[in-house]
PDB file of N, CA and C in Angstrom:
ATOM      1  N   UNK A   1       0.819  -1.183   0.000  1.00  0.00           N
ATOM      2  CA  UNK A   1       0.000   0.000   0.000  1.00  0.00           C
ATOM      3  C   UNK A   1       0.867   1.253   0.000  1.00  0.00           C
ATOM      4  N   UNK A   2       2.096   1.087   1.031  1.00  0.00           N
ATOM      5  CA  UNK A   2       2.646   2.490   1.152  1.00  0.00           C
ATOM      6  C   UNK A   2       3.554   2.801  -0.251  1.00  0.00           C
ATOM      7  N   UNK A   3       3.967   1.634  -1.110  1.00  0.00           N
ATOM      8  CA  UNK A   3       4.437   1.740  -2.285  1.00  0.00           C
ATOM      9  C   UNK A   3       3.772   2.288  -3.317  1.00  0.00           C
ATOM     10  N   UNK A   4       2.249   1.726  -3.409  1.00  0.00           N
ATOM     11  CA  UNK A   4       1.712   2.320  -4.275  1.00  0.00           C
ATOM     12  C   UNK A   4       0.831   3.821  -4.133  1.00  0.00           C
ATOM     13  N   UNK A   5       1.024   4.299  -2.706  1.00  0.00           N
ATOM     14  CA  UNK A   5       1.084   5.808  -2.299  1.00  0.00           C
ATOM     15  C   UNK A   5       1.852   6.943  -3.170  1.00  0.00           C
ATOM     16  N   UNK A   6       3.239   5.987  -2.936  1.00  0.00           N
ATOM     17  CA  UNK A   6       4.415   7.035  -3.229  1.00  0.00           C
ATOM     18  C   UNK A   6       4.352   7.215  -4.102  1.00  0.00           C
ATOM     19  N   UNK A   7       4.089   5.596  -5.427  1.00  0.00           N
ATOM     20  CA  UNK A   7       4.249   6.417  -6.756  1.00  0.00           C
ATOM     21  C   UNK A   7       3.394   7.606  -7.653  1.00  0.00           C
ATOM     22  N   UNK A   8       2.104   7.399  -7.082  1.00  0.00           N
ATOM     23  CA  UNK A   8       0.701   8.257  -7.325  1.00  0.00           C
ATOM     24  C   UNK A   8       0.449   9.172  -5.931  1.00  0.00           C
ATOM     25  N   UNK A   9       1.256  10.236  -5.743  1.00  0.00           N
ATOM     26  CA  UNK A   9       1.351  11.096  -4.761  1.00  0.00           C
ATOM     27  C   UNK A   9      -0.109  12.287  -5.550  1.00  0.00           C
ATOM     28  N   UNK A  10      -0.332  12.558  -6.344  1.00  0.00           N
ATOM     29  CA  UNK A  10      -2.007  12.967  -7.022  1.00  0.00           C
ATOM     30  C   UNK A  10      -3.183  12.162  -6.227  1.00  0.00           C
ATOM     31  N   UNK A  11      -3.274  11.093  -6.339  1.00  0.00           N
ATOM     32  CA  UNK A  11      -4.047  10.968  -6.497  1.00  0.00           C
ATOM     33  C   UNK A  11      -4.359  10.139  -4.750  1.00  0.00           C
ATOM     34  N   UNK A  12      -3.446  10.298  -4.057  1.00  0.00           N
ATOM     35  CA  UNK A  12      -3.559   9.627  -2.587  1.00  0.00           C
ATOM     36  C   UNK A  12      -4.147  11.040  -2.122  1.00  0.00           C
ATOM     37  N   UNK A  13      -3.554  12.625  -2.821  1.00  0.00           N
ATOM     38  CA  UNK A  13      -4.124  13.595  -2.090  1.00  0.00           C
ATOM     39  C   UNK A  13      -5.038  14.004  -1.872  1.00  0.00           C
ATOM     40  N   UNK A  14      -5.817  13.546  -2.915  1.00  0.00           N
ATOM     41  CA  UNK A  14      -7.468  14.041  -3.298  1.00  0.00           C
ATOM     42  C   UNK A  14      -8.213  13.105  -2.199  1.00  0.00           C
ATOM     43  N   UNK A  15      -9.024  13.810  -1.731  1.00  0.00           N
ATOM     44  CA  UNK A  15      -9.444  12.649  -0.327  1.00  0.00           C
ATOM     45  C   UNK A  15     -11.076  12.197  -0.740  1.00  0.00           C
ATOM     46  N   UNK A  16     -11.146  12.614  -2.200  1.00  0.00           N
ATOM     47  CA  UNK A  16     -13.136  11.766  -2.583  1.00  0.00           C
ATOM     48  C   UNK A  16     -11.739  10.230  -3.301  1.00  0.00           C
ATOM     49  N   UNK A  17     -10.943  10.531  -3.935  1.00  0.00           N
ATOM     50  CA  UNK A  17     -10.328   9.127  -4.442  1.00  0.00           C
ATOM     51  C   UNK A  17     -10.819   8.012  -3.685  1.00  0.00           C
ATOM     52  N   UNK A  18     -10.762   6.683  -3.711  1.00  0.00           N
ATOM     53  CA  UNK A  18     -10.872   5.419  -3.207  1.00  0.00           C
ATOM     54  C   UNK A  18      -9.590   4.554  -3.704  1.00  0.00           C
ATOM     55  N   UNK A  19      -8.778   3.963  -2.663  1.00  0.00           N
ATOM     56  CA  UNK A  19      -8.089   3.125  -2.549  1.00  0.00           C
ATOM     57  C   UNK A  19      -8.991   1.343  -2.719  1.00  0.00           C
ATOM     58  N   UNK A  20      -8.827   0.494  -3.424  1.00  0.00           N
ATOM     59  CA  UNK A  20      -9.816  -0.313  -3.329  1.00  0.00           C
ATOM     60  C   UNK A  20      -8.745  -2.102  -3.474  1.00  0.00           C
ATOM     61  N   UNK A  21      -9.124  -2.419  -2.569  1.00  0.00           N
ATOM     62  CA  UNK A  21      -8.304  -4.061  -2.165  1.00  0.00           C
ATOM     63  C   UNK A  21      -9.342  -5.463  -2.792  1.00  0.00           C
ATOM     64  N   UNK A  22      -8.809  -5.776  -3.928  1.00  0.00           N
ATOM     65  CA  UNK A  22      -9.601  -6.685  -4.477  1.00  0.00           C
ATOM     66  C   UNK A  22      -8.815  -8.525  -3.950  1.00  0.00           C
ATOM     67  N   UNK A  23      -9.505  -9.229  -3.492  1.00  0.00           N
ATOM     68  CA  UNK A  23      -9.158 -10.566  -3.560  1.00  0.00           C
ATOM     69  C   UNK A  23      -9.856 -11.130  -4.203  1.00  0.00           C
ATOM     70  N   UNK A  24      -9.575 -12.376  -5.028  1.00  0.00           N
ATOM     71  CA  UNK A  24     -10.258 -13.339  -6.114  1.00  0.00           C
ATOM     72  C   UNK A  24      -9.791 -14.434  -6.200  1.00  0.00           C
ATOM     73  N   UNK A  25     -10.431 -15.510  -6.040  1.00  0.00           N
ATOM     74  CA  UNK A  25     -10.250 -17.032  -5.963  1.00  0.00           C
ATOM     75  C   UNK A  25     -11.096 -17.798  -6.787  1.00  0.00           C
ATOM     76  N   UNK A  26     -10.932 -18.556  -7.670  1.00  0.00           N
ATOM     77  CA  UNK A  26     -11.938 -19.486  -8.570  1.00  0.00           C
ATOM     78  C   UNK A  26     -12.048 -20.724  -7.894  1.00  0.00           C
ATOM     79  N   UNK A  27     -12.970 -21.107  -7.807  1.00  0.00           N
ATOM     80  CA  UNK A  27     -12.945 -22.636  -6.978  1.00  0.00           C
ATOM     81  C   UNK A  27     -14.552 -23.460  -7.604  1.00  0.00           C
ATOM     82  N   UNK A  28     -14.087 -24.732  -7.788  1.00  0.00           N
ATOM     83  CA  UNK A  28     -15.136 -25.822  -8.454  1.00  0.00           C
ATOM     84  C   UNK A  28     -16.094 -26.381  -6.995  1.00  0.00           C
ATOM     85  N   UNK A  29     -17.677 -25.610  -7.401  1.00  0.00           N
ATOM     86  CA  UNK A  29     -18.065 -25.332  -5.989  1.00  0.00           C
ATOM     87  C   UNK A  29     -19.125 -27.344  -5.918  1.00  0.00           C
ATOM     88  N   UNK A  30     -18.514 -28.468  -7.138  1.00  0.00           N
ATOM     89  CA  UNK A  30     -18.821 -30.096  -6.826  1.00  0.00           C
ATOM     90  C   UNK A  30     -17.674 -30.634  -6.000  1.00  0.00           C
ATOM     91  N   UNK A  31     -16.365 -29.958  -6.066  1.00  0.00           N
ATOM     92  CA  UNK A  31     -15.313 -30.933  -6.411  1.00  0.00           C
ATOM     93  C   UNK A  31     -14.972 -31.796  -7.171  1.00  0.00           C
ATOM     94  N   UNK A  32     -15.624 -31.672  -8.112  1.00  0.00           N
ATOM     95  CA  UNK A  32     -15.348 -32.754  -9.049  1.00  0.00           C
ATOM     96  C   UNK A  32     -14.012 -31.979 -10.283  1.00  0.00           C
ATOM     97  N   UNK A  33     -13.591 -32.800 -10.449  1.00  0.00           N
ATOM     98  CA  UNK A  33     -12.911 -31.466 -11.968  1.00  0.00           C
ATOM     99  C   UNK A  33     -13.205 -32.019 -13.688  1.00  0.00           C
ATOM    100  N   UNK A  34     -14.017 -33.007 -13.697  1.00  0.00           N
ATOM    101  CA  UNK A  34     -14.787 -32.702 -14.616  1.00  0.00           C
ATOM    102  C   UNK A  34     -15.921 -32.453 -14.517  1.00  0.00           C
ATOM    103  N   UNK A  35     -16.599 -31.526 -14.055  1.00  0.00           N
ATOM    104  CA  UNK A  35     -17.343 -30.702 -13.729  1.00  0.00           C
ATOM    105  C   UNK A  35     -17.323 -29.269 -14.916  1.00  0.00           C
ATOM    106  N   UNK A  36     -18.249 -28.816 -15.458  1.00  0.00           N
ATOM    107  CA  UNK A  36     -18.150 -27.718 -16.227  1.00  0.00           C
ATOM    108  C   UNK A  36     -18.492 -26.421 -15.329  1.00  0.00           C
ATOM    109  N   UNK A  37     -18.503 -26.397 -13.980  1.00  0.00           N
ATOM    110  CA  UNK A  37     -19.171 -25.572 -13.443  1.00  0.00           C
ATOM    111  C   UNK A  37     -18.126 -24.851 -12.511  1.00  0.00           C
ATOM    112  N   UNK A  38     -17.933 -24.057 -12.550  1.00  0.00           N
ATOM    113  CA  UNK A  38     -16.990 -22.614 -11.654  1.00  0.00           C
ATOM    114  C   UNK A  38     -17.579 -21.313 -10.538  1.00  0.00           C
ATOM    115  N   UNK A  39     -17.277 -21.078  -9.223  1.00  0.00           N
ATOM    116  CA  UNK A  39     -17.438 -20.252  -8.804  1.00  0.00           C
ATOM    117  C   UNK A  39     -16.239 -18.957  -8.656  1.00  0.00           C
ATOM    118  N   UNK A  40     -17.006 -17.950  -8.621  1.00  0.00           N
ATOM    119  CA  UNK A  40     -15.311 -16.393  -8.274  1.00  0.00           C
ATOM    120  C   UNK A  40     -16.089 -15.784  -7.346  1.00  0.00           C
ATOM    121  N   UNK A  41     -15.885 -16.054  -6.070  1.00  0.00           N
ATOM    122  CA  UNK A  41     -15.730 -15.221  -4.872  1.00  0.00           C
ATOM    123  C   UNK A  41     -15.093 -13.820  -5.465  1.00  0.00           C
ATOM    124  N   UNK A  42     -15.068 -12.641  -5.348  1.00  0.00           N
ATOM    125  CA  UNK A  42     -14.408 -11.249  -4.911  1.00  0.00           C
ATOM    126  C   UNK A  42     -15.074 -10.618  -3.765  1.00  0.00           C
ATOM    127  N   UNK A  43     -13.876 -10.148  -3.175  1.00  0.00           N
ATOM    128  CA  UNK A  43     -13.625  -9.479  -1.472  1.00  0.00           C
ATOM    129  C   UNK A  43     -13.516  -8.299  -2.207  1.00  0.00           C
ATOM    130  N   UNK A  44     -14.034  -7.214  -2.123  1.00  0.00           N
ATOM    131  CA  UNK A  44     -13.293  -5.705  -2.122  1.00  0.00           C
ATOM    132  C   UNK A  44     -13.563  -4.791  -0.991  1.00  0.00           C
ATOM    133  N   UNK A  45     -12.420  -4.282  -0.328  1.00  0.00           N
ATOM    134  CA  UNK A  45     -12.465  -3.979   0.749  1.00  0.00           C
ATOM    135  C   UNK A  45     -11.611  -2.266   0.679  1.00  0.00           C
ATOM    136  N   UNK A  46     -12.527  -1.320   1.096  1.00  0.00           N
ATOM    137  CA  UNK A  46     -11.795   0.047   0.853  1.00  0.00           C
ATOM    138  C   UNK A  46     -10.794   0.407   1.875  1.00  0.00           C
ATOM    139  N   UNK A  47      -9.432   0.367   1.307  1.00  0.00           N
ATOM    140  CA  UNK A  47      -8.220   0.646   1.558  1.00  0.00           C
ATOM    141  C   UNK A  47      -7.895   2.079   2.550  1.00  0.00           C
ATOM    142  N   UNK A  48      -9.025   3.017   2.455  1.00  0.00           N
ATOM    143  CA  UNK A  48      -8.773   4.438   2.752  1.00  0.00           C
ATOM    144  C   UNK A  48      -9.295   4.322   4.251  1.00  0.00           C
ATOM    145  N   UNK A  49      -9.713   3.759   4.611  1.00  0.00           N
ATOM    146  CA  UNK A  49     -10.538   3.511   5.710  1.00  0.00           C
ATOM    147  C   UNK A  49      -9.115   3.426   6.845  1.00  0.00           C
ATOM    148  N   UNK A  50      -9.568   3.548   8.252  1.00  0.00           N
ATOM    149  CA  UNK A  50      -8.489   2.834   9.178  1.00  0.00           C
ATOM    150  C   UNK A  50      -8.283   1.542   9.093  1.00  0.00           C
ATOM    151  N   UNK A  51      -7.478   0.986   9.443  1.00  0.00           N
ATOM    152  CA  UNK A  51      -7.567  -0.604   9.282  1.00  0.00           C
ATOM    153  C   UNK A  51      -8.880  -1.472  10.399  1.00  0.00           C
ATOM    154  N   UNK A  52      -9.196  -0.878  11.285  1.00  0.00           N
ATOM    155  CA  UNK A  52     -10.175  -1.373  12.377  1.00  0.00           C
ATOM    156  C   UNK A  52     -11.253  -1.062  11.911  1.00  0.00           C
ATOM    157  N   UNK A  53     -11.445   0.143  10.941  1.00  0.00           N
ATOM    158  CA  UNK A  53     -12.536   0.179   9.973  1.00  0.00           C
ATOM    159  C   UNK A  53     -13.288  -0.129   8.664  1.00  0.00           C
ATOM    160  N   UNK A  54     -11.913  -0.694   7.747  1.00  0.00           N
ATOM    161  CA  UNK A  54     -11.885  -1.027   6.596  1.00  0.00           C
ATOM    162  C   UNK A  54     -11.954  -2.565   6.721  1.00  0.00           C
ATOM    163  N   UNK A  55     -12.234  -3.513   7.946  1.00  0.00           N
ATOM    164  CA  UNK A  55     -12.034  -4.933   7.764  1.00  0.00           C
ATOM    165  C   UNK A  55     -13.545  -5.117   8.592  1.00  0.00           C
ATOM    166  N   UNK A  56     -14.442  -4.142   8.691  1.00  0.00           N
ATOM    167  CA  UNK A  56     -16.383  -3.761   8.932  1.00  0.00           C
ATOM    168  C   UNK A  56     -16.695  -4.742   8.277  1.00  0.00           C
ATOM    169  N   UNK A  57     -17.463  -5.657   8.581  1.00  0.00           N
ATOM    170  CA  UNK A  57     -18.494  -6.376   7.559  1.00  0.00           C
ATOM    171  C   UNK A  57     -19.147  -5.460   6.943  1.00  0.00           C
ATOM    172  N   UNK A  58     -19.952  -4.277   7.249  1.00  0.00           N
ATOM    173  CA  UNK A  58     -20.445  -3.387   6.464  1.00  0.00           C
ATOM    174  C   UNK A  58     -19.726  -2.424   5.260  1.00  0.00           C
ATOM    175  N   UNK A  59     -18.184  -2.572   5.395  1.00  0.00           N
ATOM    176  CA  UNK A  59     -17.680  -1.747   4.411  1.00  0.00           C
ATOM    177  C   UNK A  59     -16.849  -2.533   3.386  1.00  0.00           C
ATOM    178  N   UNK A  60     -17.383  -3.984   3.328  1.00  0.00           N
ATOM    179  CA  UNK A  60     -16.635  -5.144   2.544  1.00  0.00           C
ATOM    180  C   UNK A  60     -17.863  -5.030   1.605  1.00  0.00           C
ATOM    181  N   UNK A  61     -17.333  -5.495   0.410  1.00  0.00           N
ATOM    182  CA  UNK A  61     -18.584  -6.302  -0.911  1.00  0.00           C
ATOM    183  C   UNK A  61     -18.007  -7.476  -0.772  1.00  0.00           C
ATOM    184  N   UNK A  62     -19.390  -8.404  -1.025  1.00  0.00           N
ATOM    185  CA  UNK A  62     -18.733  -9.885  -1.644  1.00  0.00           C
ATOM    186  C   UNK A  62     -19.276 -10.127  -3.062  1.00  0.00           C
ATOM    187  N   UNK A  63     -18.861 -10.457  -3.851  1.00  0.00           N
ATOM    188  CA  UNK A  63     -19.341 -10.649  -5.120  1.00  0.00           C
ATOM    189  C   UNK A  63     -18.905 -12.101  -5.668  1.00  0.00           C
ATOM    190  N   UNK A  64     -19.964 -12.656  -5.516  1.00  0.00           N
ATOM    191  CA  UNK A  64     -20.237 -14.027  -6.551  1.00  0.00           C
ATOM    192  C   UNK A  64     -20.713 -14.420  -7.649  1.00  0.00           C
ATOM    193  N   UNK A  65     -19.105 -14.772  -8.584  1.00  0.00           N
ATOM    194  CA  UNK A  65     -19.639 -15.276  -9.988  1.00  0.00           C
ATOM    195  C   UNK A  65     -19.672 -16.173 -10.423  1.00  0.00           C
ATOM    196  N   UNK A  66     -20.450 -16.879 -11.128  1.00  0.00           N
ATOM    197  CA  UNK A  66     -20.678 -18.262 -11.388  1.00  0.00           C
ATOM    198  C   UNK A  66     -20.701 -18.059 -13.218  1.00  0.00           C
ATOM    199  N   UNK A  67     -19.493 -19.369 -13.835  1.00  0.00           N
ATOM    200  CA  UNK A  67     -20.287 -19.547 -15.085  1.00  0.00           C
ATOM    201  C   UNK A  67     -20.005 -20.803 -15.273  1.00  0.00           C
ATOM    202  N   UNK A  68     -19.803 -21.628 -16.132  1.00  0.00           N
ATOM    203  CA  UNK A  68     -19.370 -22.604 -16.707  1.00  0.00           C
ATOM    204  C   UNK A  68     -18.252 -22.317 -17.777  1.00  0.00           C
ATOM    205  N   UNK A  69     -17.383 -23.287 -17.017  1.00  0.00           N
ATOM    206  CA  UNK A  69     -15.773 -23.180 -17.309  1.00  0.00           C
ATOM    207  C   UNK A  69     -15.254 -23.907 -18.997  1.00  0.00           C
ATOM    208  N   UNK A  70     -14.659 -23.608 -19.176  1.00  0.00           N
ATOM    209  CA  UNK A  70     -14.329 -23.759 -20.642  1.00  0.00           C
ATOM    210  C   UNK A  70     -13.542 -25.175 -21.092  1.00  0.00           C
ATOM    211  N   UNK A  71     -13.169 -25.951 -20.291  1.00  0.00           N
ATOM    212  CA  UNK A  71     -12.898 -27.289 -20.206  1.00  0.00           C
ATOM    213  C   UNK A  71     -11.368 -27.288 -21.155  1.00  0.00           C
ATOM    214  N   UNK A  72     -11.991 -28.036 -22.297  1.00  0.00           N
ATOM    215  CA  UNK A  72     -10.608 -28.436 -23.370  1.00  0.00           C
ATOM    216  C   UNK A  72     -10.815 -27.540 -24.839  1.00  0.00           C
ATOM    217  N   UNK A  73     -11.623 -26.447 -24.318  1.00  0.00           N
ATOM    218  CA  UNK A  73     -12.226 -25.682 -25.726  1.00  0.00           C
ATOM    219  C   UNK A  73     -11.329 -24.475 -25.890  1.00  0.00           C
ATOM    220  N   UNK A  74      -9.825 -24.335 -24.732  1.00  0.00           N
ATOM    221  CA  UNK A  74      -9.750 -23.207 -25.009  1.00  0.00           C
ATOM    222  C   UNK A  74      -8.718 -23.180 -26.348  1.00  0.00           C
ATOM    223  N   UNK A  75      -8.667 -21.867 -26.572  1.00  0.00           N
ATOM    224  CA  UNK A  75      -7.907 -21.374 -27.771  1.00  0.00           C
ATOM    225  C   UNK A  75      -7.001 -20.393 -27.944  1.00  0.00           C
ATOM    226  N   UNK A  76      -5.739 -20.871 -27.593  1.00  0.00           N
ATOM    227  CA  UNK A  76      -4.475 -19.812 -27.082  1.00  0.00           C
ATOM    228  C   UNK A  76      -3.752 -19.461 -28.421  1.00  0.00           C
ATOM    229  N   UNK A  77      -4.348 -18.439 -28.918  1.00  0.00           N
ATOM    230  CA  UNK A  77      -3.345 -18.009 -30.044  1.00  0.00           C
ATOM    231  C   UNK A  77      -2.640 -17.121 -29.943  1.00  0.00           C
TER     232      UNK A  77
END
Protein backbone atom coordinates (compact mmCIF):
# COMPACT_ATOMS: atom_id res chain seq x y z
CA UNK A 1 0.00 0.00 0.00
CA UNK A 2 2.65 2.49 1.15
CA UNK A 3 4.44 1.74 -2.28
CA UNK A 4 1.71 2.32 -4.27
CA UNK A 5 1.08 5.81 -2.30
CA UNK A 6 4.41 7.04 -3.23
CA UNK A 7 4.25 6.42 -6.76
CA UNK A 8 0.70 8.26 -7.32
CA UNK A 9 1.35 11.10 -4.76
CA UNK A 10 -2.01 12.97 -7.02
CA UNK A 11 -4.05 10.97 -6.50
CA UNK A 12 -3.56 9.63 -2.59
CA UNK A 13 -4.12 13.59 -2.09
CA UNK A 14 -7.47 14.04 -3.30
CA UNK A 15 -9.44 12.65 -0.33
CA UNK A 16 -13.14 11.77 -2.58
CA UNK A 17 -10.33 9.13 -4.44
CA UNK A 18 -10.87 5.42 -3.21
CA UNK A 19 -8.09 3.13 -2.55
CA UNK A 20 -9.82 -0.31 -3.33
CA UNK A 21 -8.30 -4.06 -2.17
CA UNK A 22 -9.60 -6.68 -4.48
CA UNK A 23 -9.16 -10.57 -3.56
CA UNK A 24 -10.26 -13.34 -6.11
CA UNK A 25 -10.25 -17.03 -5.96
CA UNK A 26 -11.94 -19.49 -8.57
CA UNK A 27 -12.94 -22.64 -6.98
CA UNK A 28 -15.14 -25.82 -8.45
CA UNK A 29 -18.06 -25.33 -5.99
CA UNK A 30 -18.82 -30.10 -6.83
CA UNK A 31 -15.31 -30.93 -6.41
CA UNK A 32 -15.35 -32.75 -9.05
CA UNK A 33 -12.91 -31.47 -11.97
CA UNK A 34 -14.79 -32.70 -14.62
CA UNK A 35 -17.34 -30.70 -13.73
CA UNK A 36 -18.15 -27.72 -16.23
CA UNK A 37 -19.17 -25.57 -13.44
CA UNK A 38 -16.99 -22.61 -11.65
CA UNK A 39 -17.44 -20.25 -8.80
CA UNK A 40 -15.31 -16.39 -8.27
CA UNK A 41 -15.73 -15.22 -4.87
CA UNK A 42 -14.41 -11.25 -4.91
CA UNK A 43 -13.63 -9.48 -1.47
CA UNK A 44 -13.29 -5.70 -2.12
CA UNK A 45 -12.46 -3.98 0.75
CA UNK A 46 -11.80 0.05 0.85
CA UNK A 47 -8.22 0.65 1.56
CA UNK A 48 -8.77 4.44 2.75
CA UNK A 49 -10.54 3.51 5.71
CA UNK A 50 -8.49 2.83 9.18
CA UNK A 51 -7.57 -0.60 9.28
CA UNK A 52 -10.18 -1.37 12.38
CA UNK A 53 -12.54 0.18 9.97
CA UNK A 54 -11.89 -1.03 6.60
CA UNK A 55 -12.03 -4.93 7.76
CA UNK A 56 -16.38 -3.76 8.93
CA UNK A 57 -18.49 -6.38 7.56
CA UNK A 58 -20.45 -3.39 6.46
CA UNK A 59 -17.68 -1.75 4.41
CA UNK A 60 -16.63 -5.14 2.54
CA UNK A 61 -18.58 -6.30 -0.91
CA UNK A 62 -18.73 -9.88 -1.64
CA UNK A 63 -19.34 -10.65 -5.12
CA UNK A 64 -20.24 -14.03 -6.55
CA UNK A 65 -19.64 -15.28 -9.99
CA UNK A 66 -20.68 -18.26 -11.39
CA UNK A 67 -20.29 -19.55 -15.08
CA UNK A 68 -19.37 -22.60 -16.71
CA UNK A 69 -15.77 -23.18 -17.31
CA UNK A 70 -14.33 -23.76 -20.64
CA UNK A 71 -12.90 -27.29 -20.21
CA UNK A 72 -10.61 -28.44 -23.37
CA UNK A 73 -12.23 -25.68 -25.73
CA UNK A 74 -9.75 -23.21 -25.01
CA UNK A 75 -7.91 -21.37 -27.77
CA UNK A 76 -4.47 -19.81 -27.08
CA UNK A 77 -3.34 -18.01 -30.04
Amino acid sequence: MEKIDSLFLDFRSDQRNLTLGLAIDGMNPYGNLSSKHSLWPMLVIICNFPYWLCMKRKYMMLFILGSRQLGNDIDVN
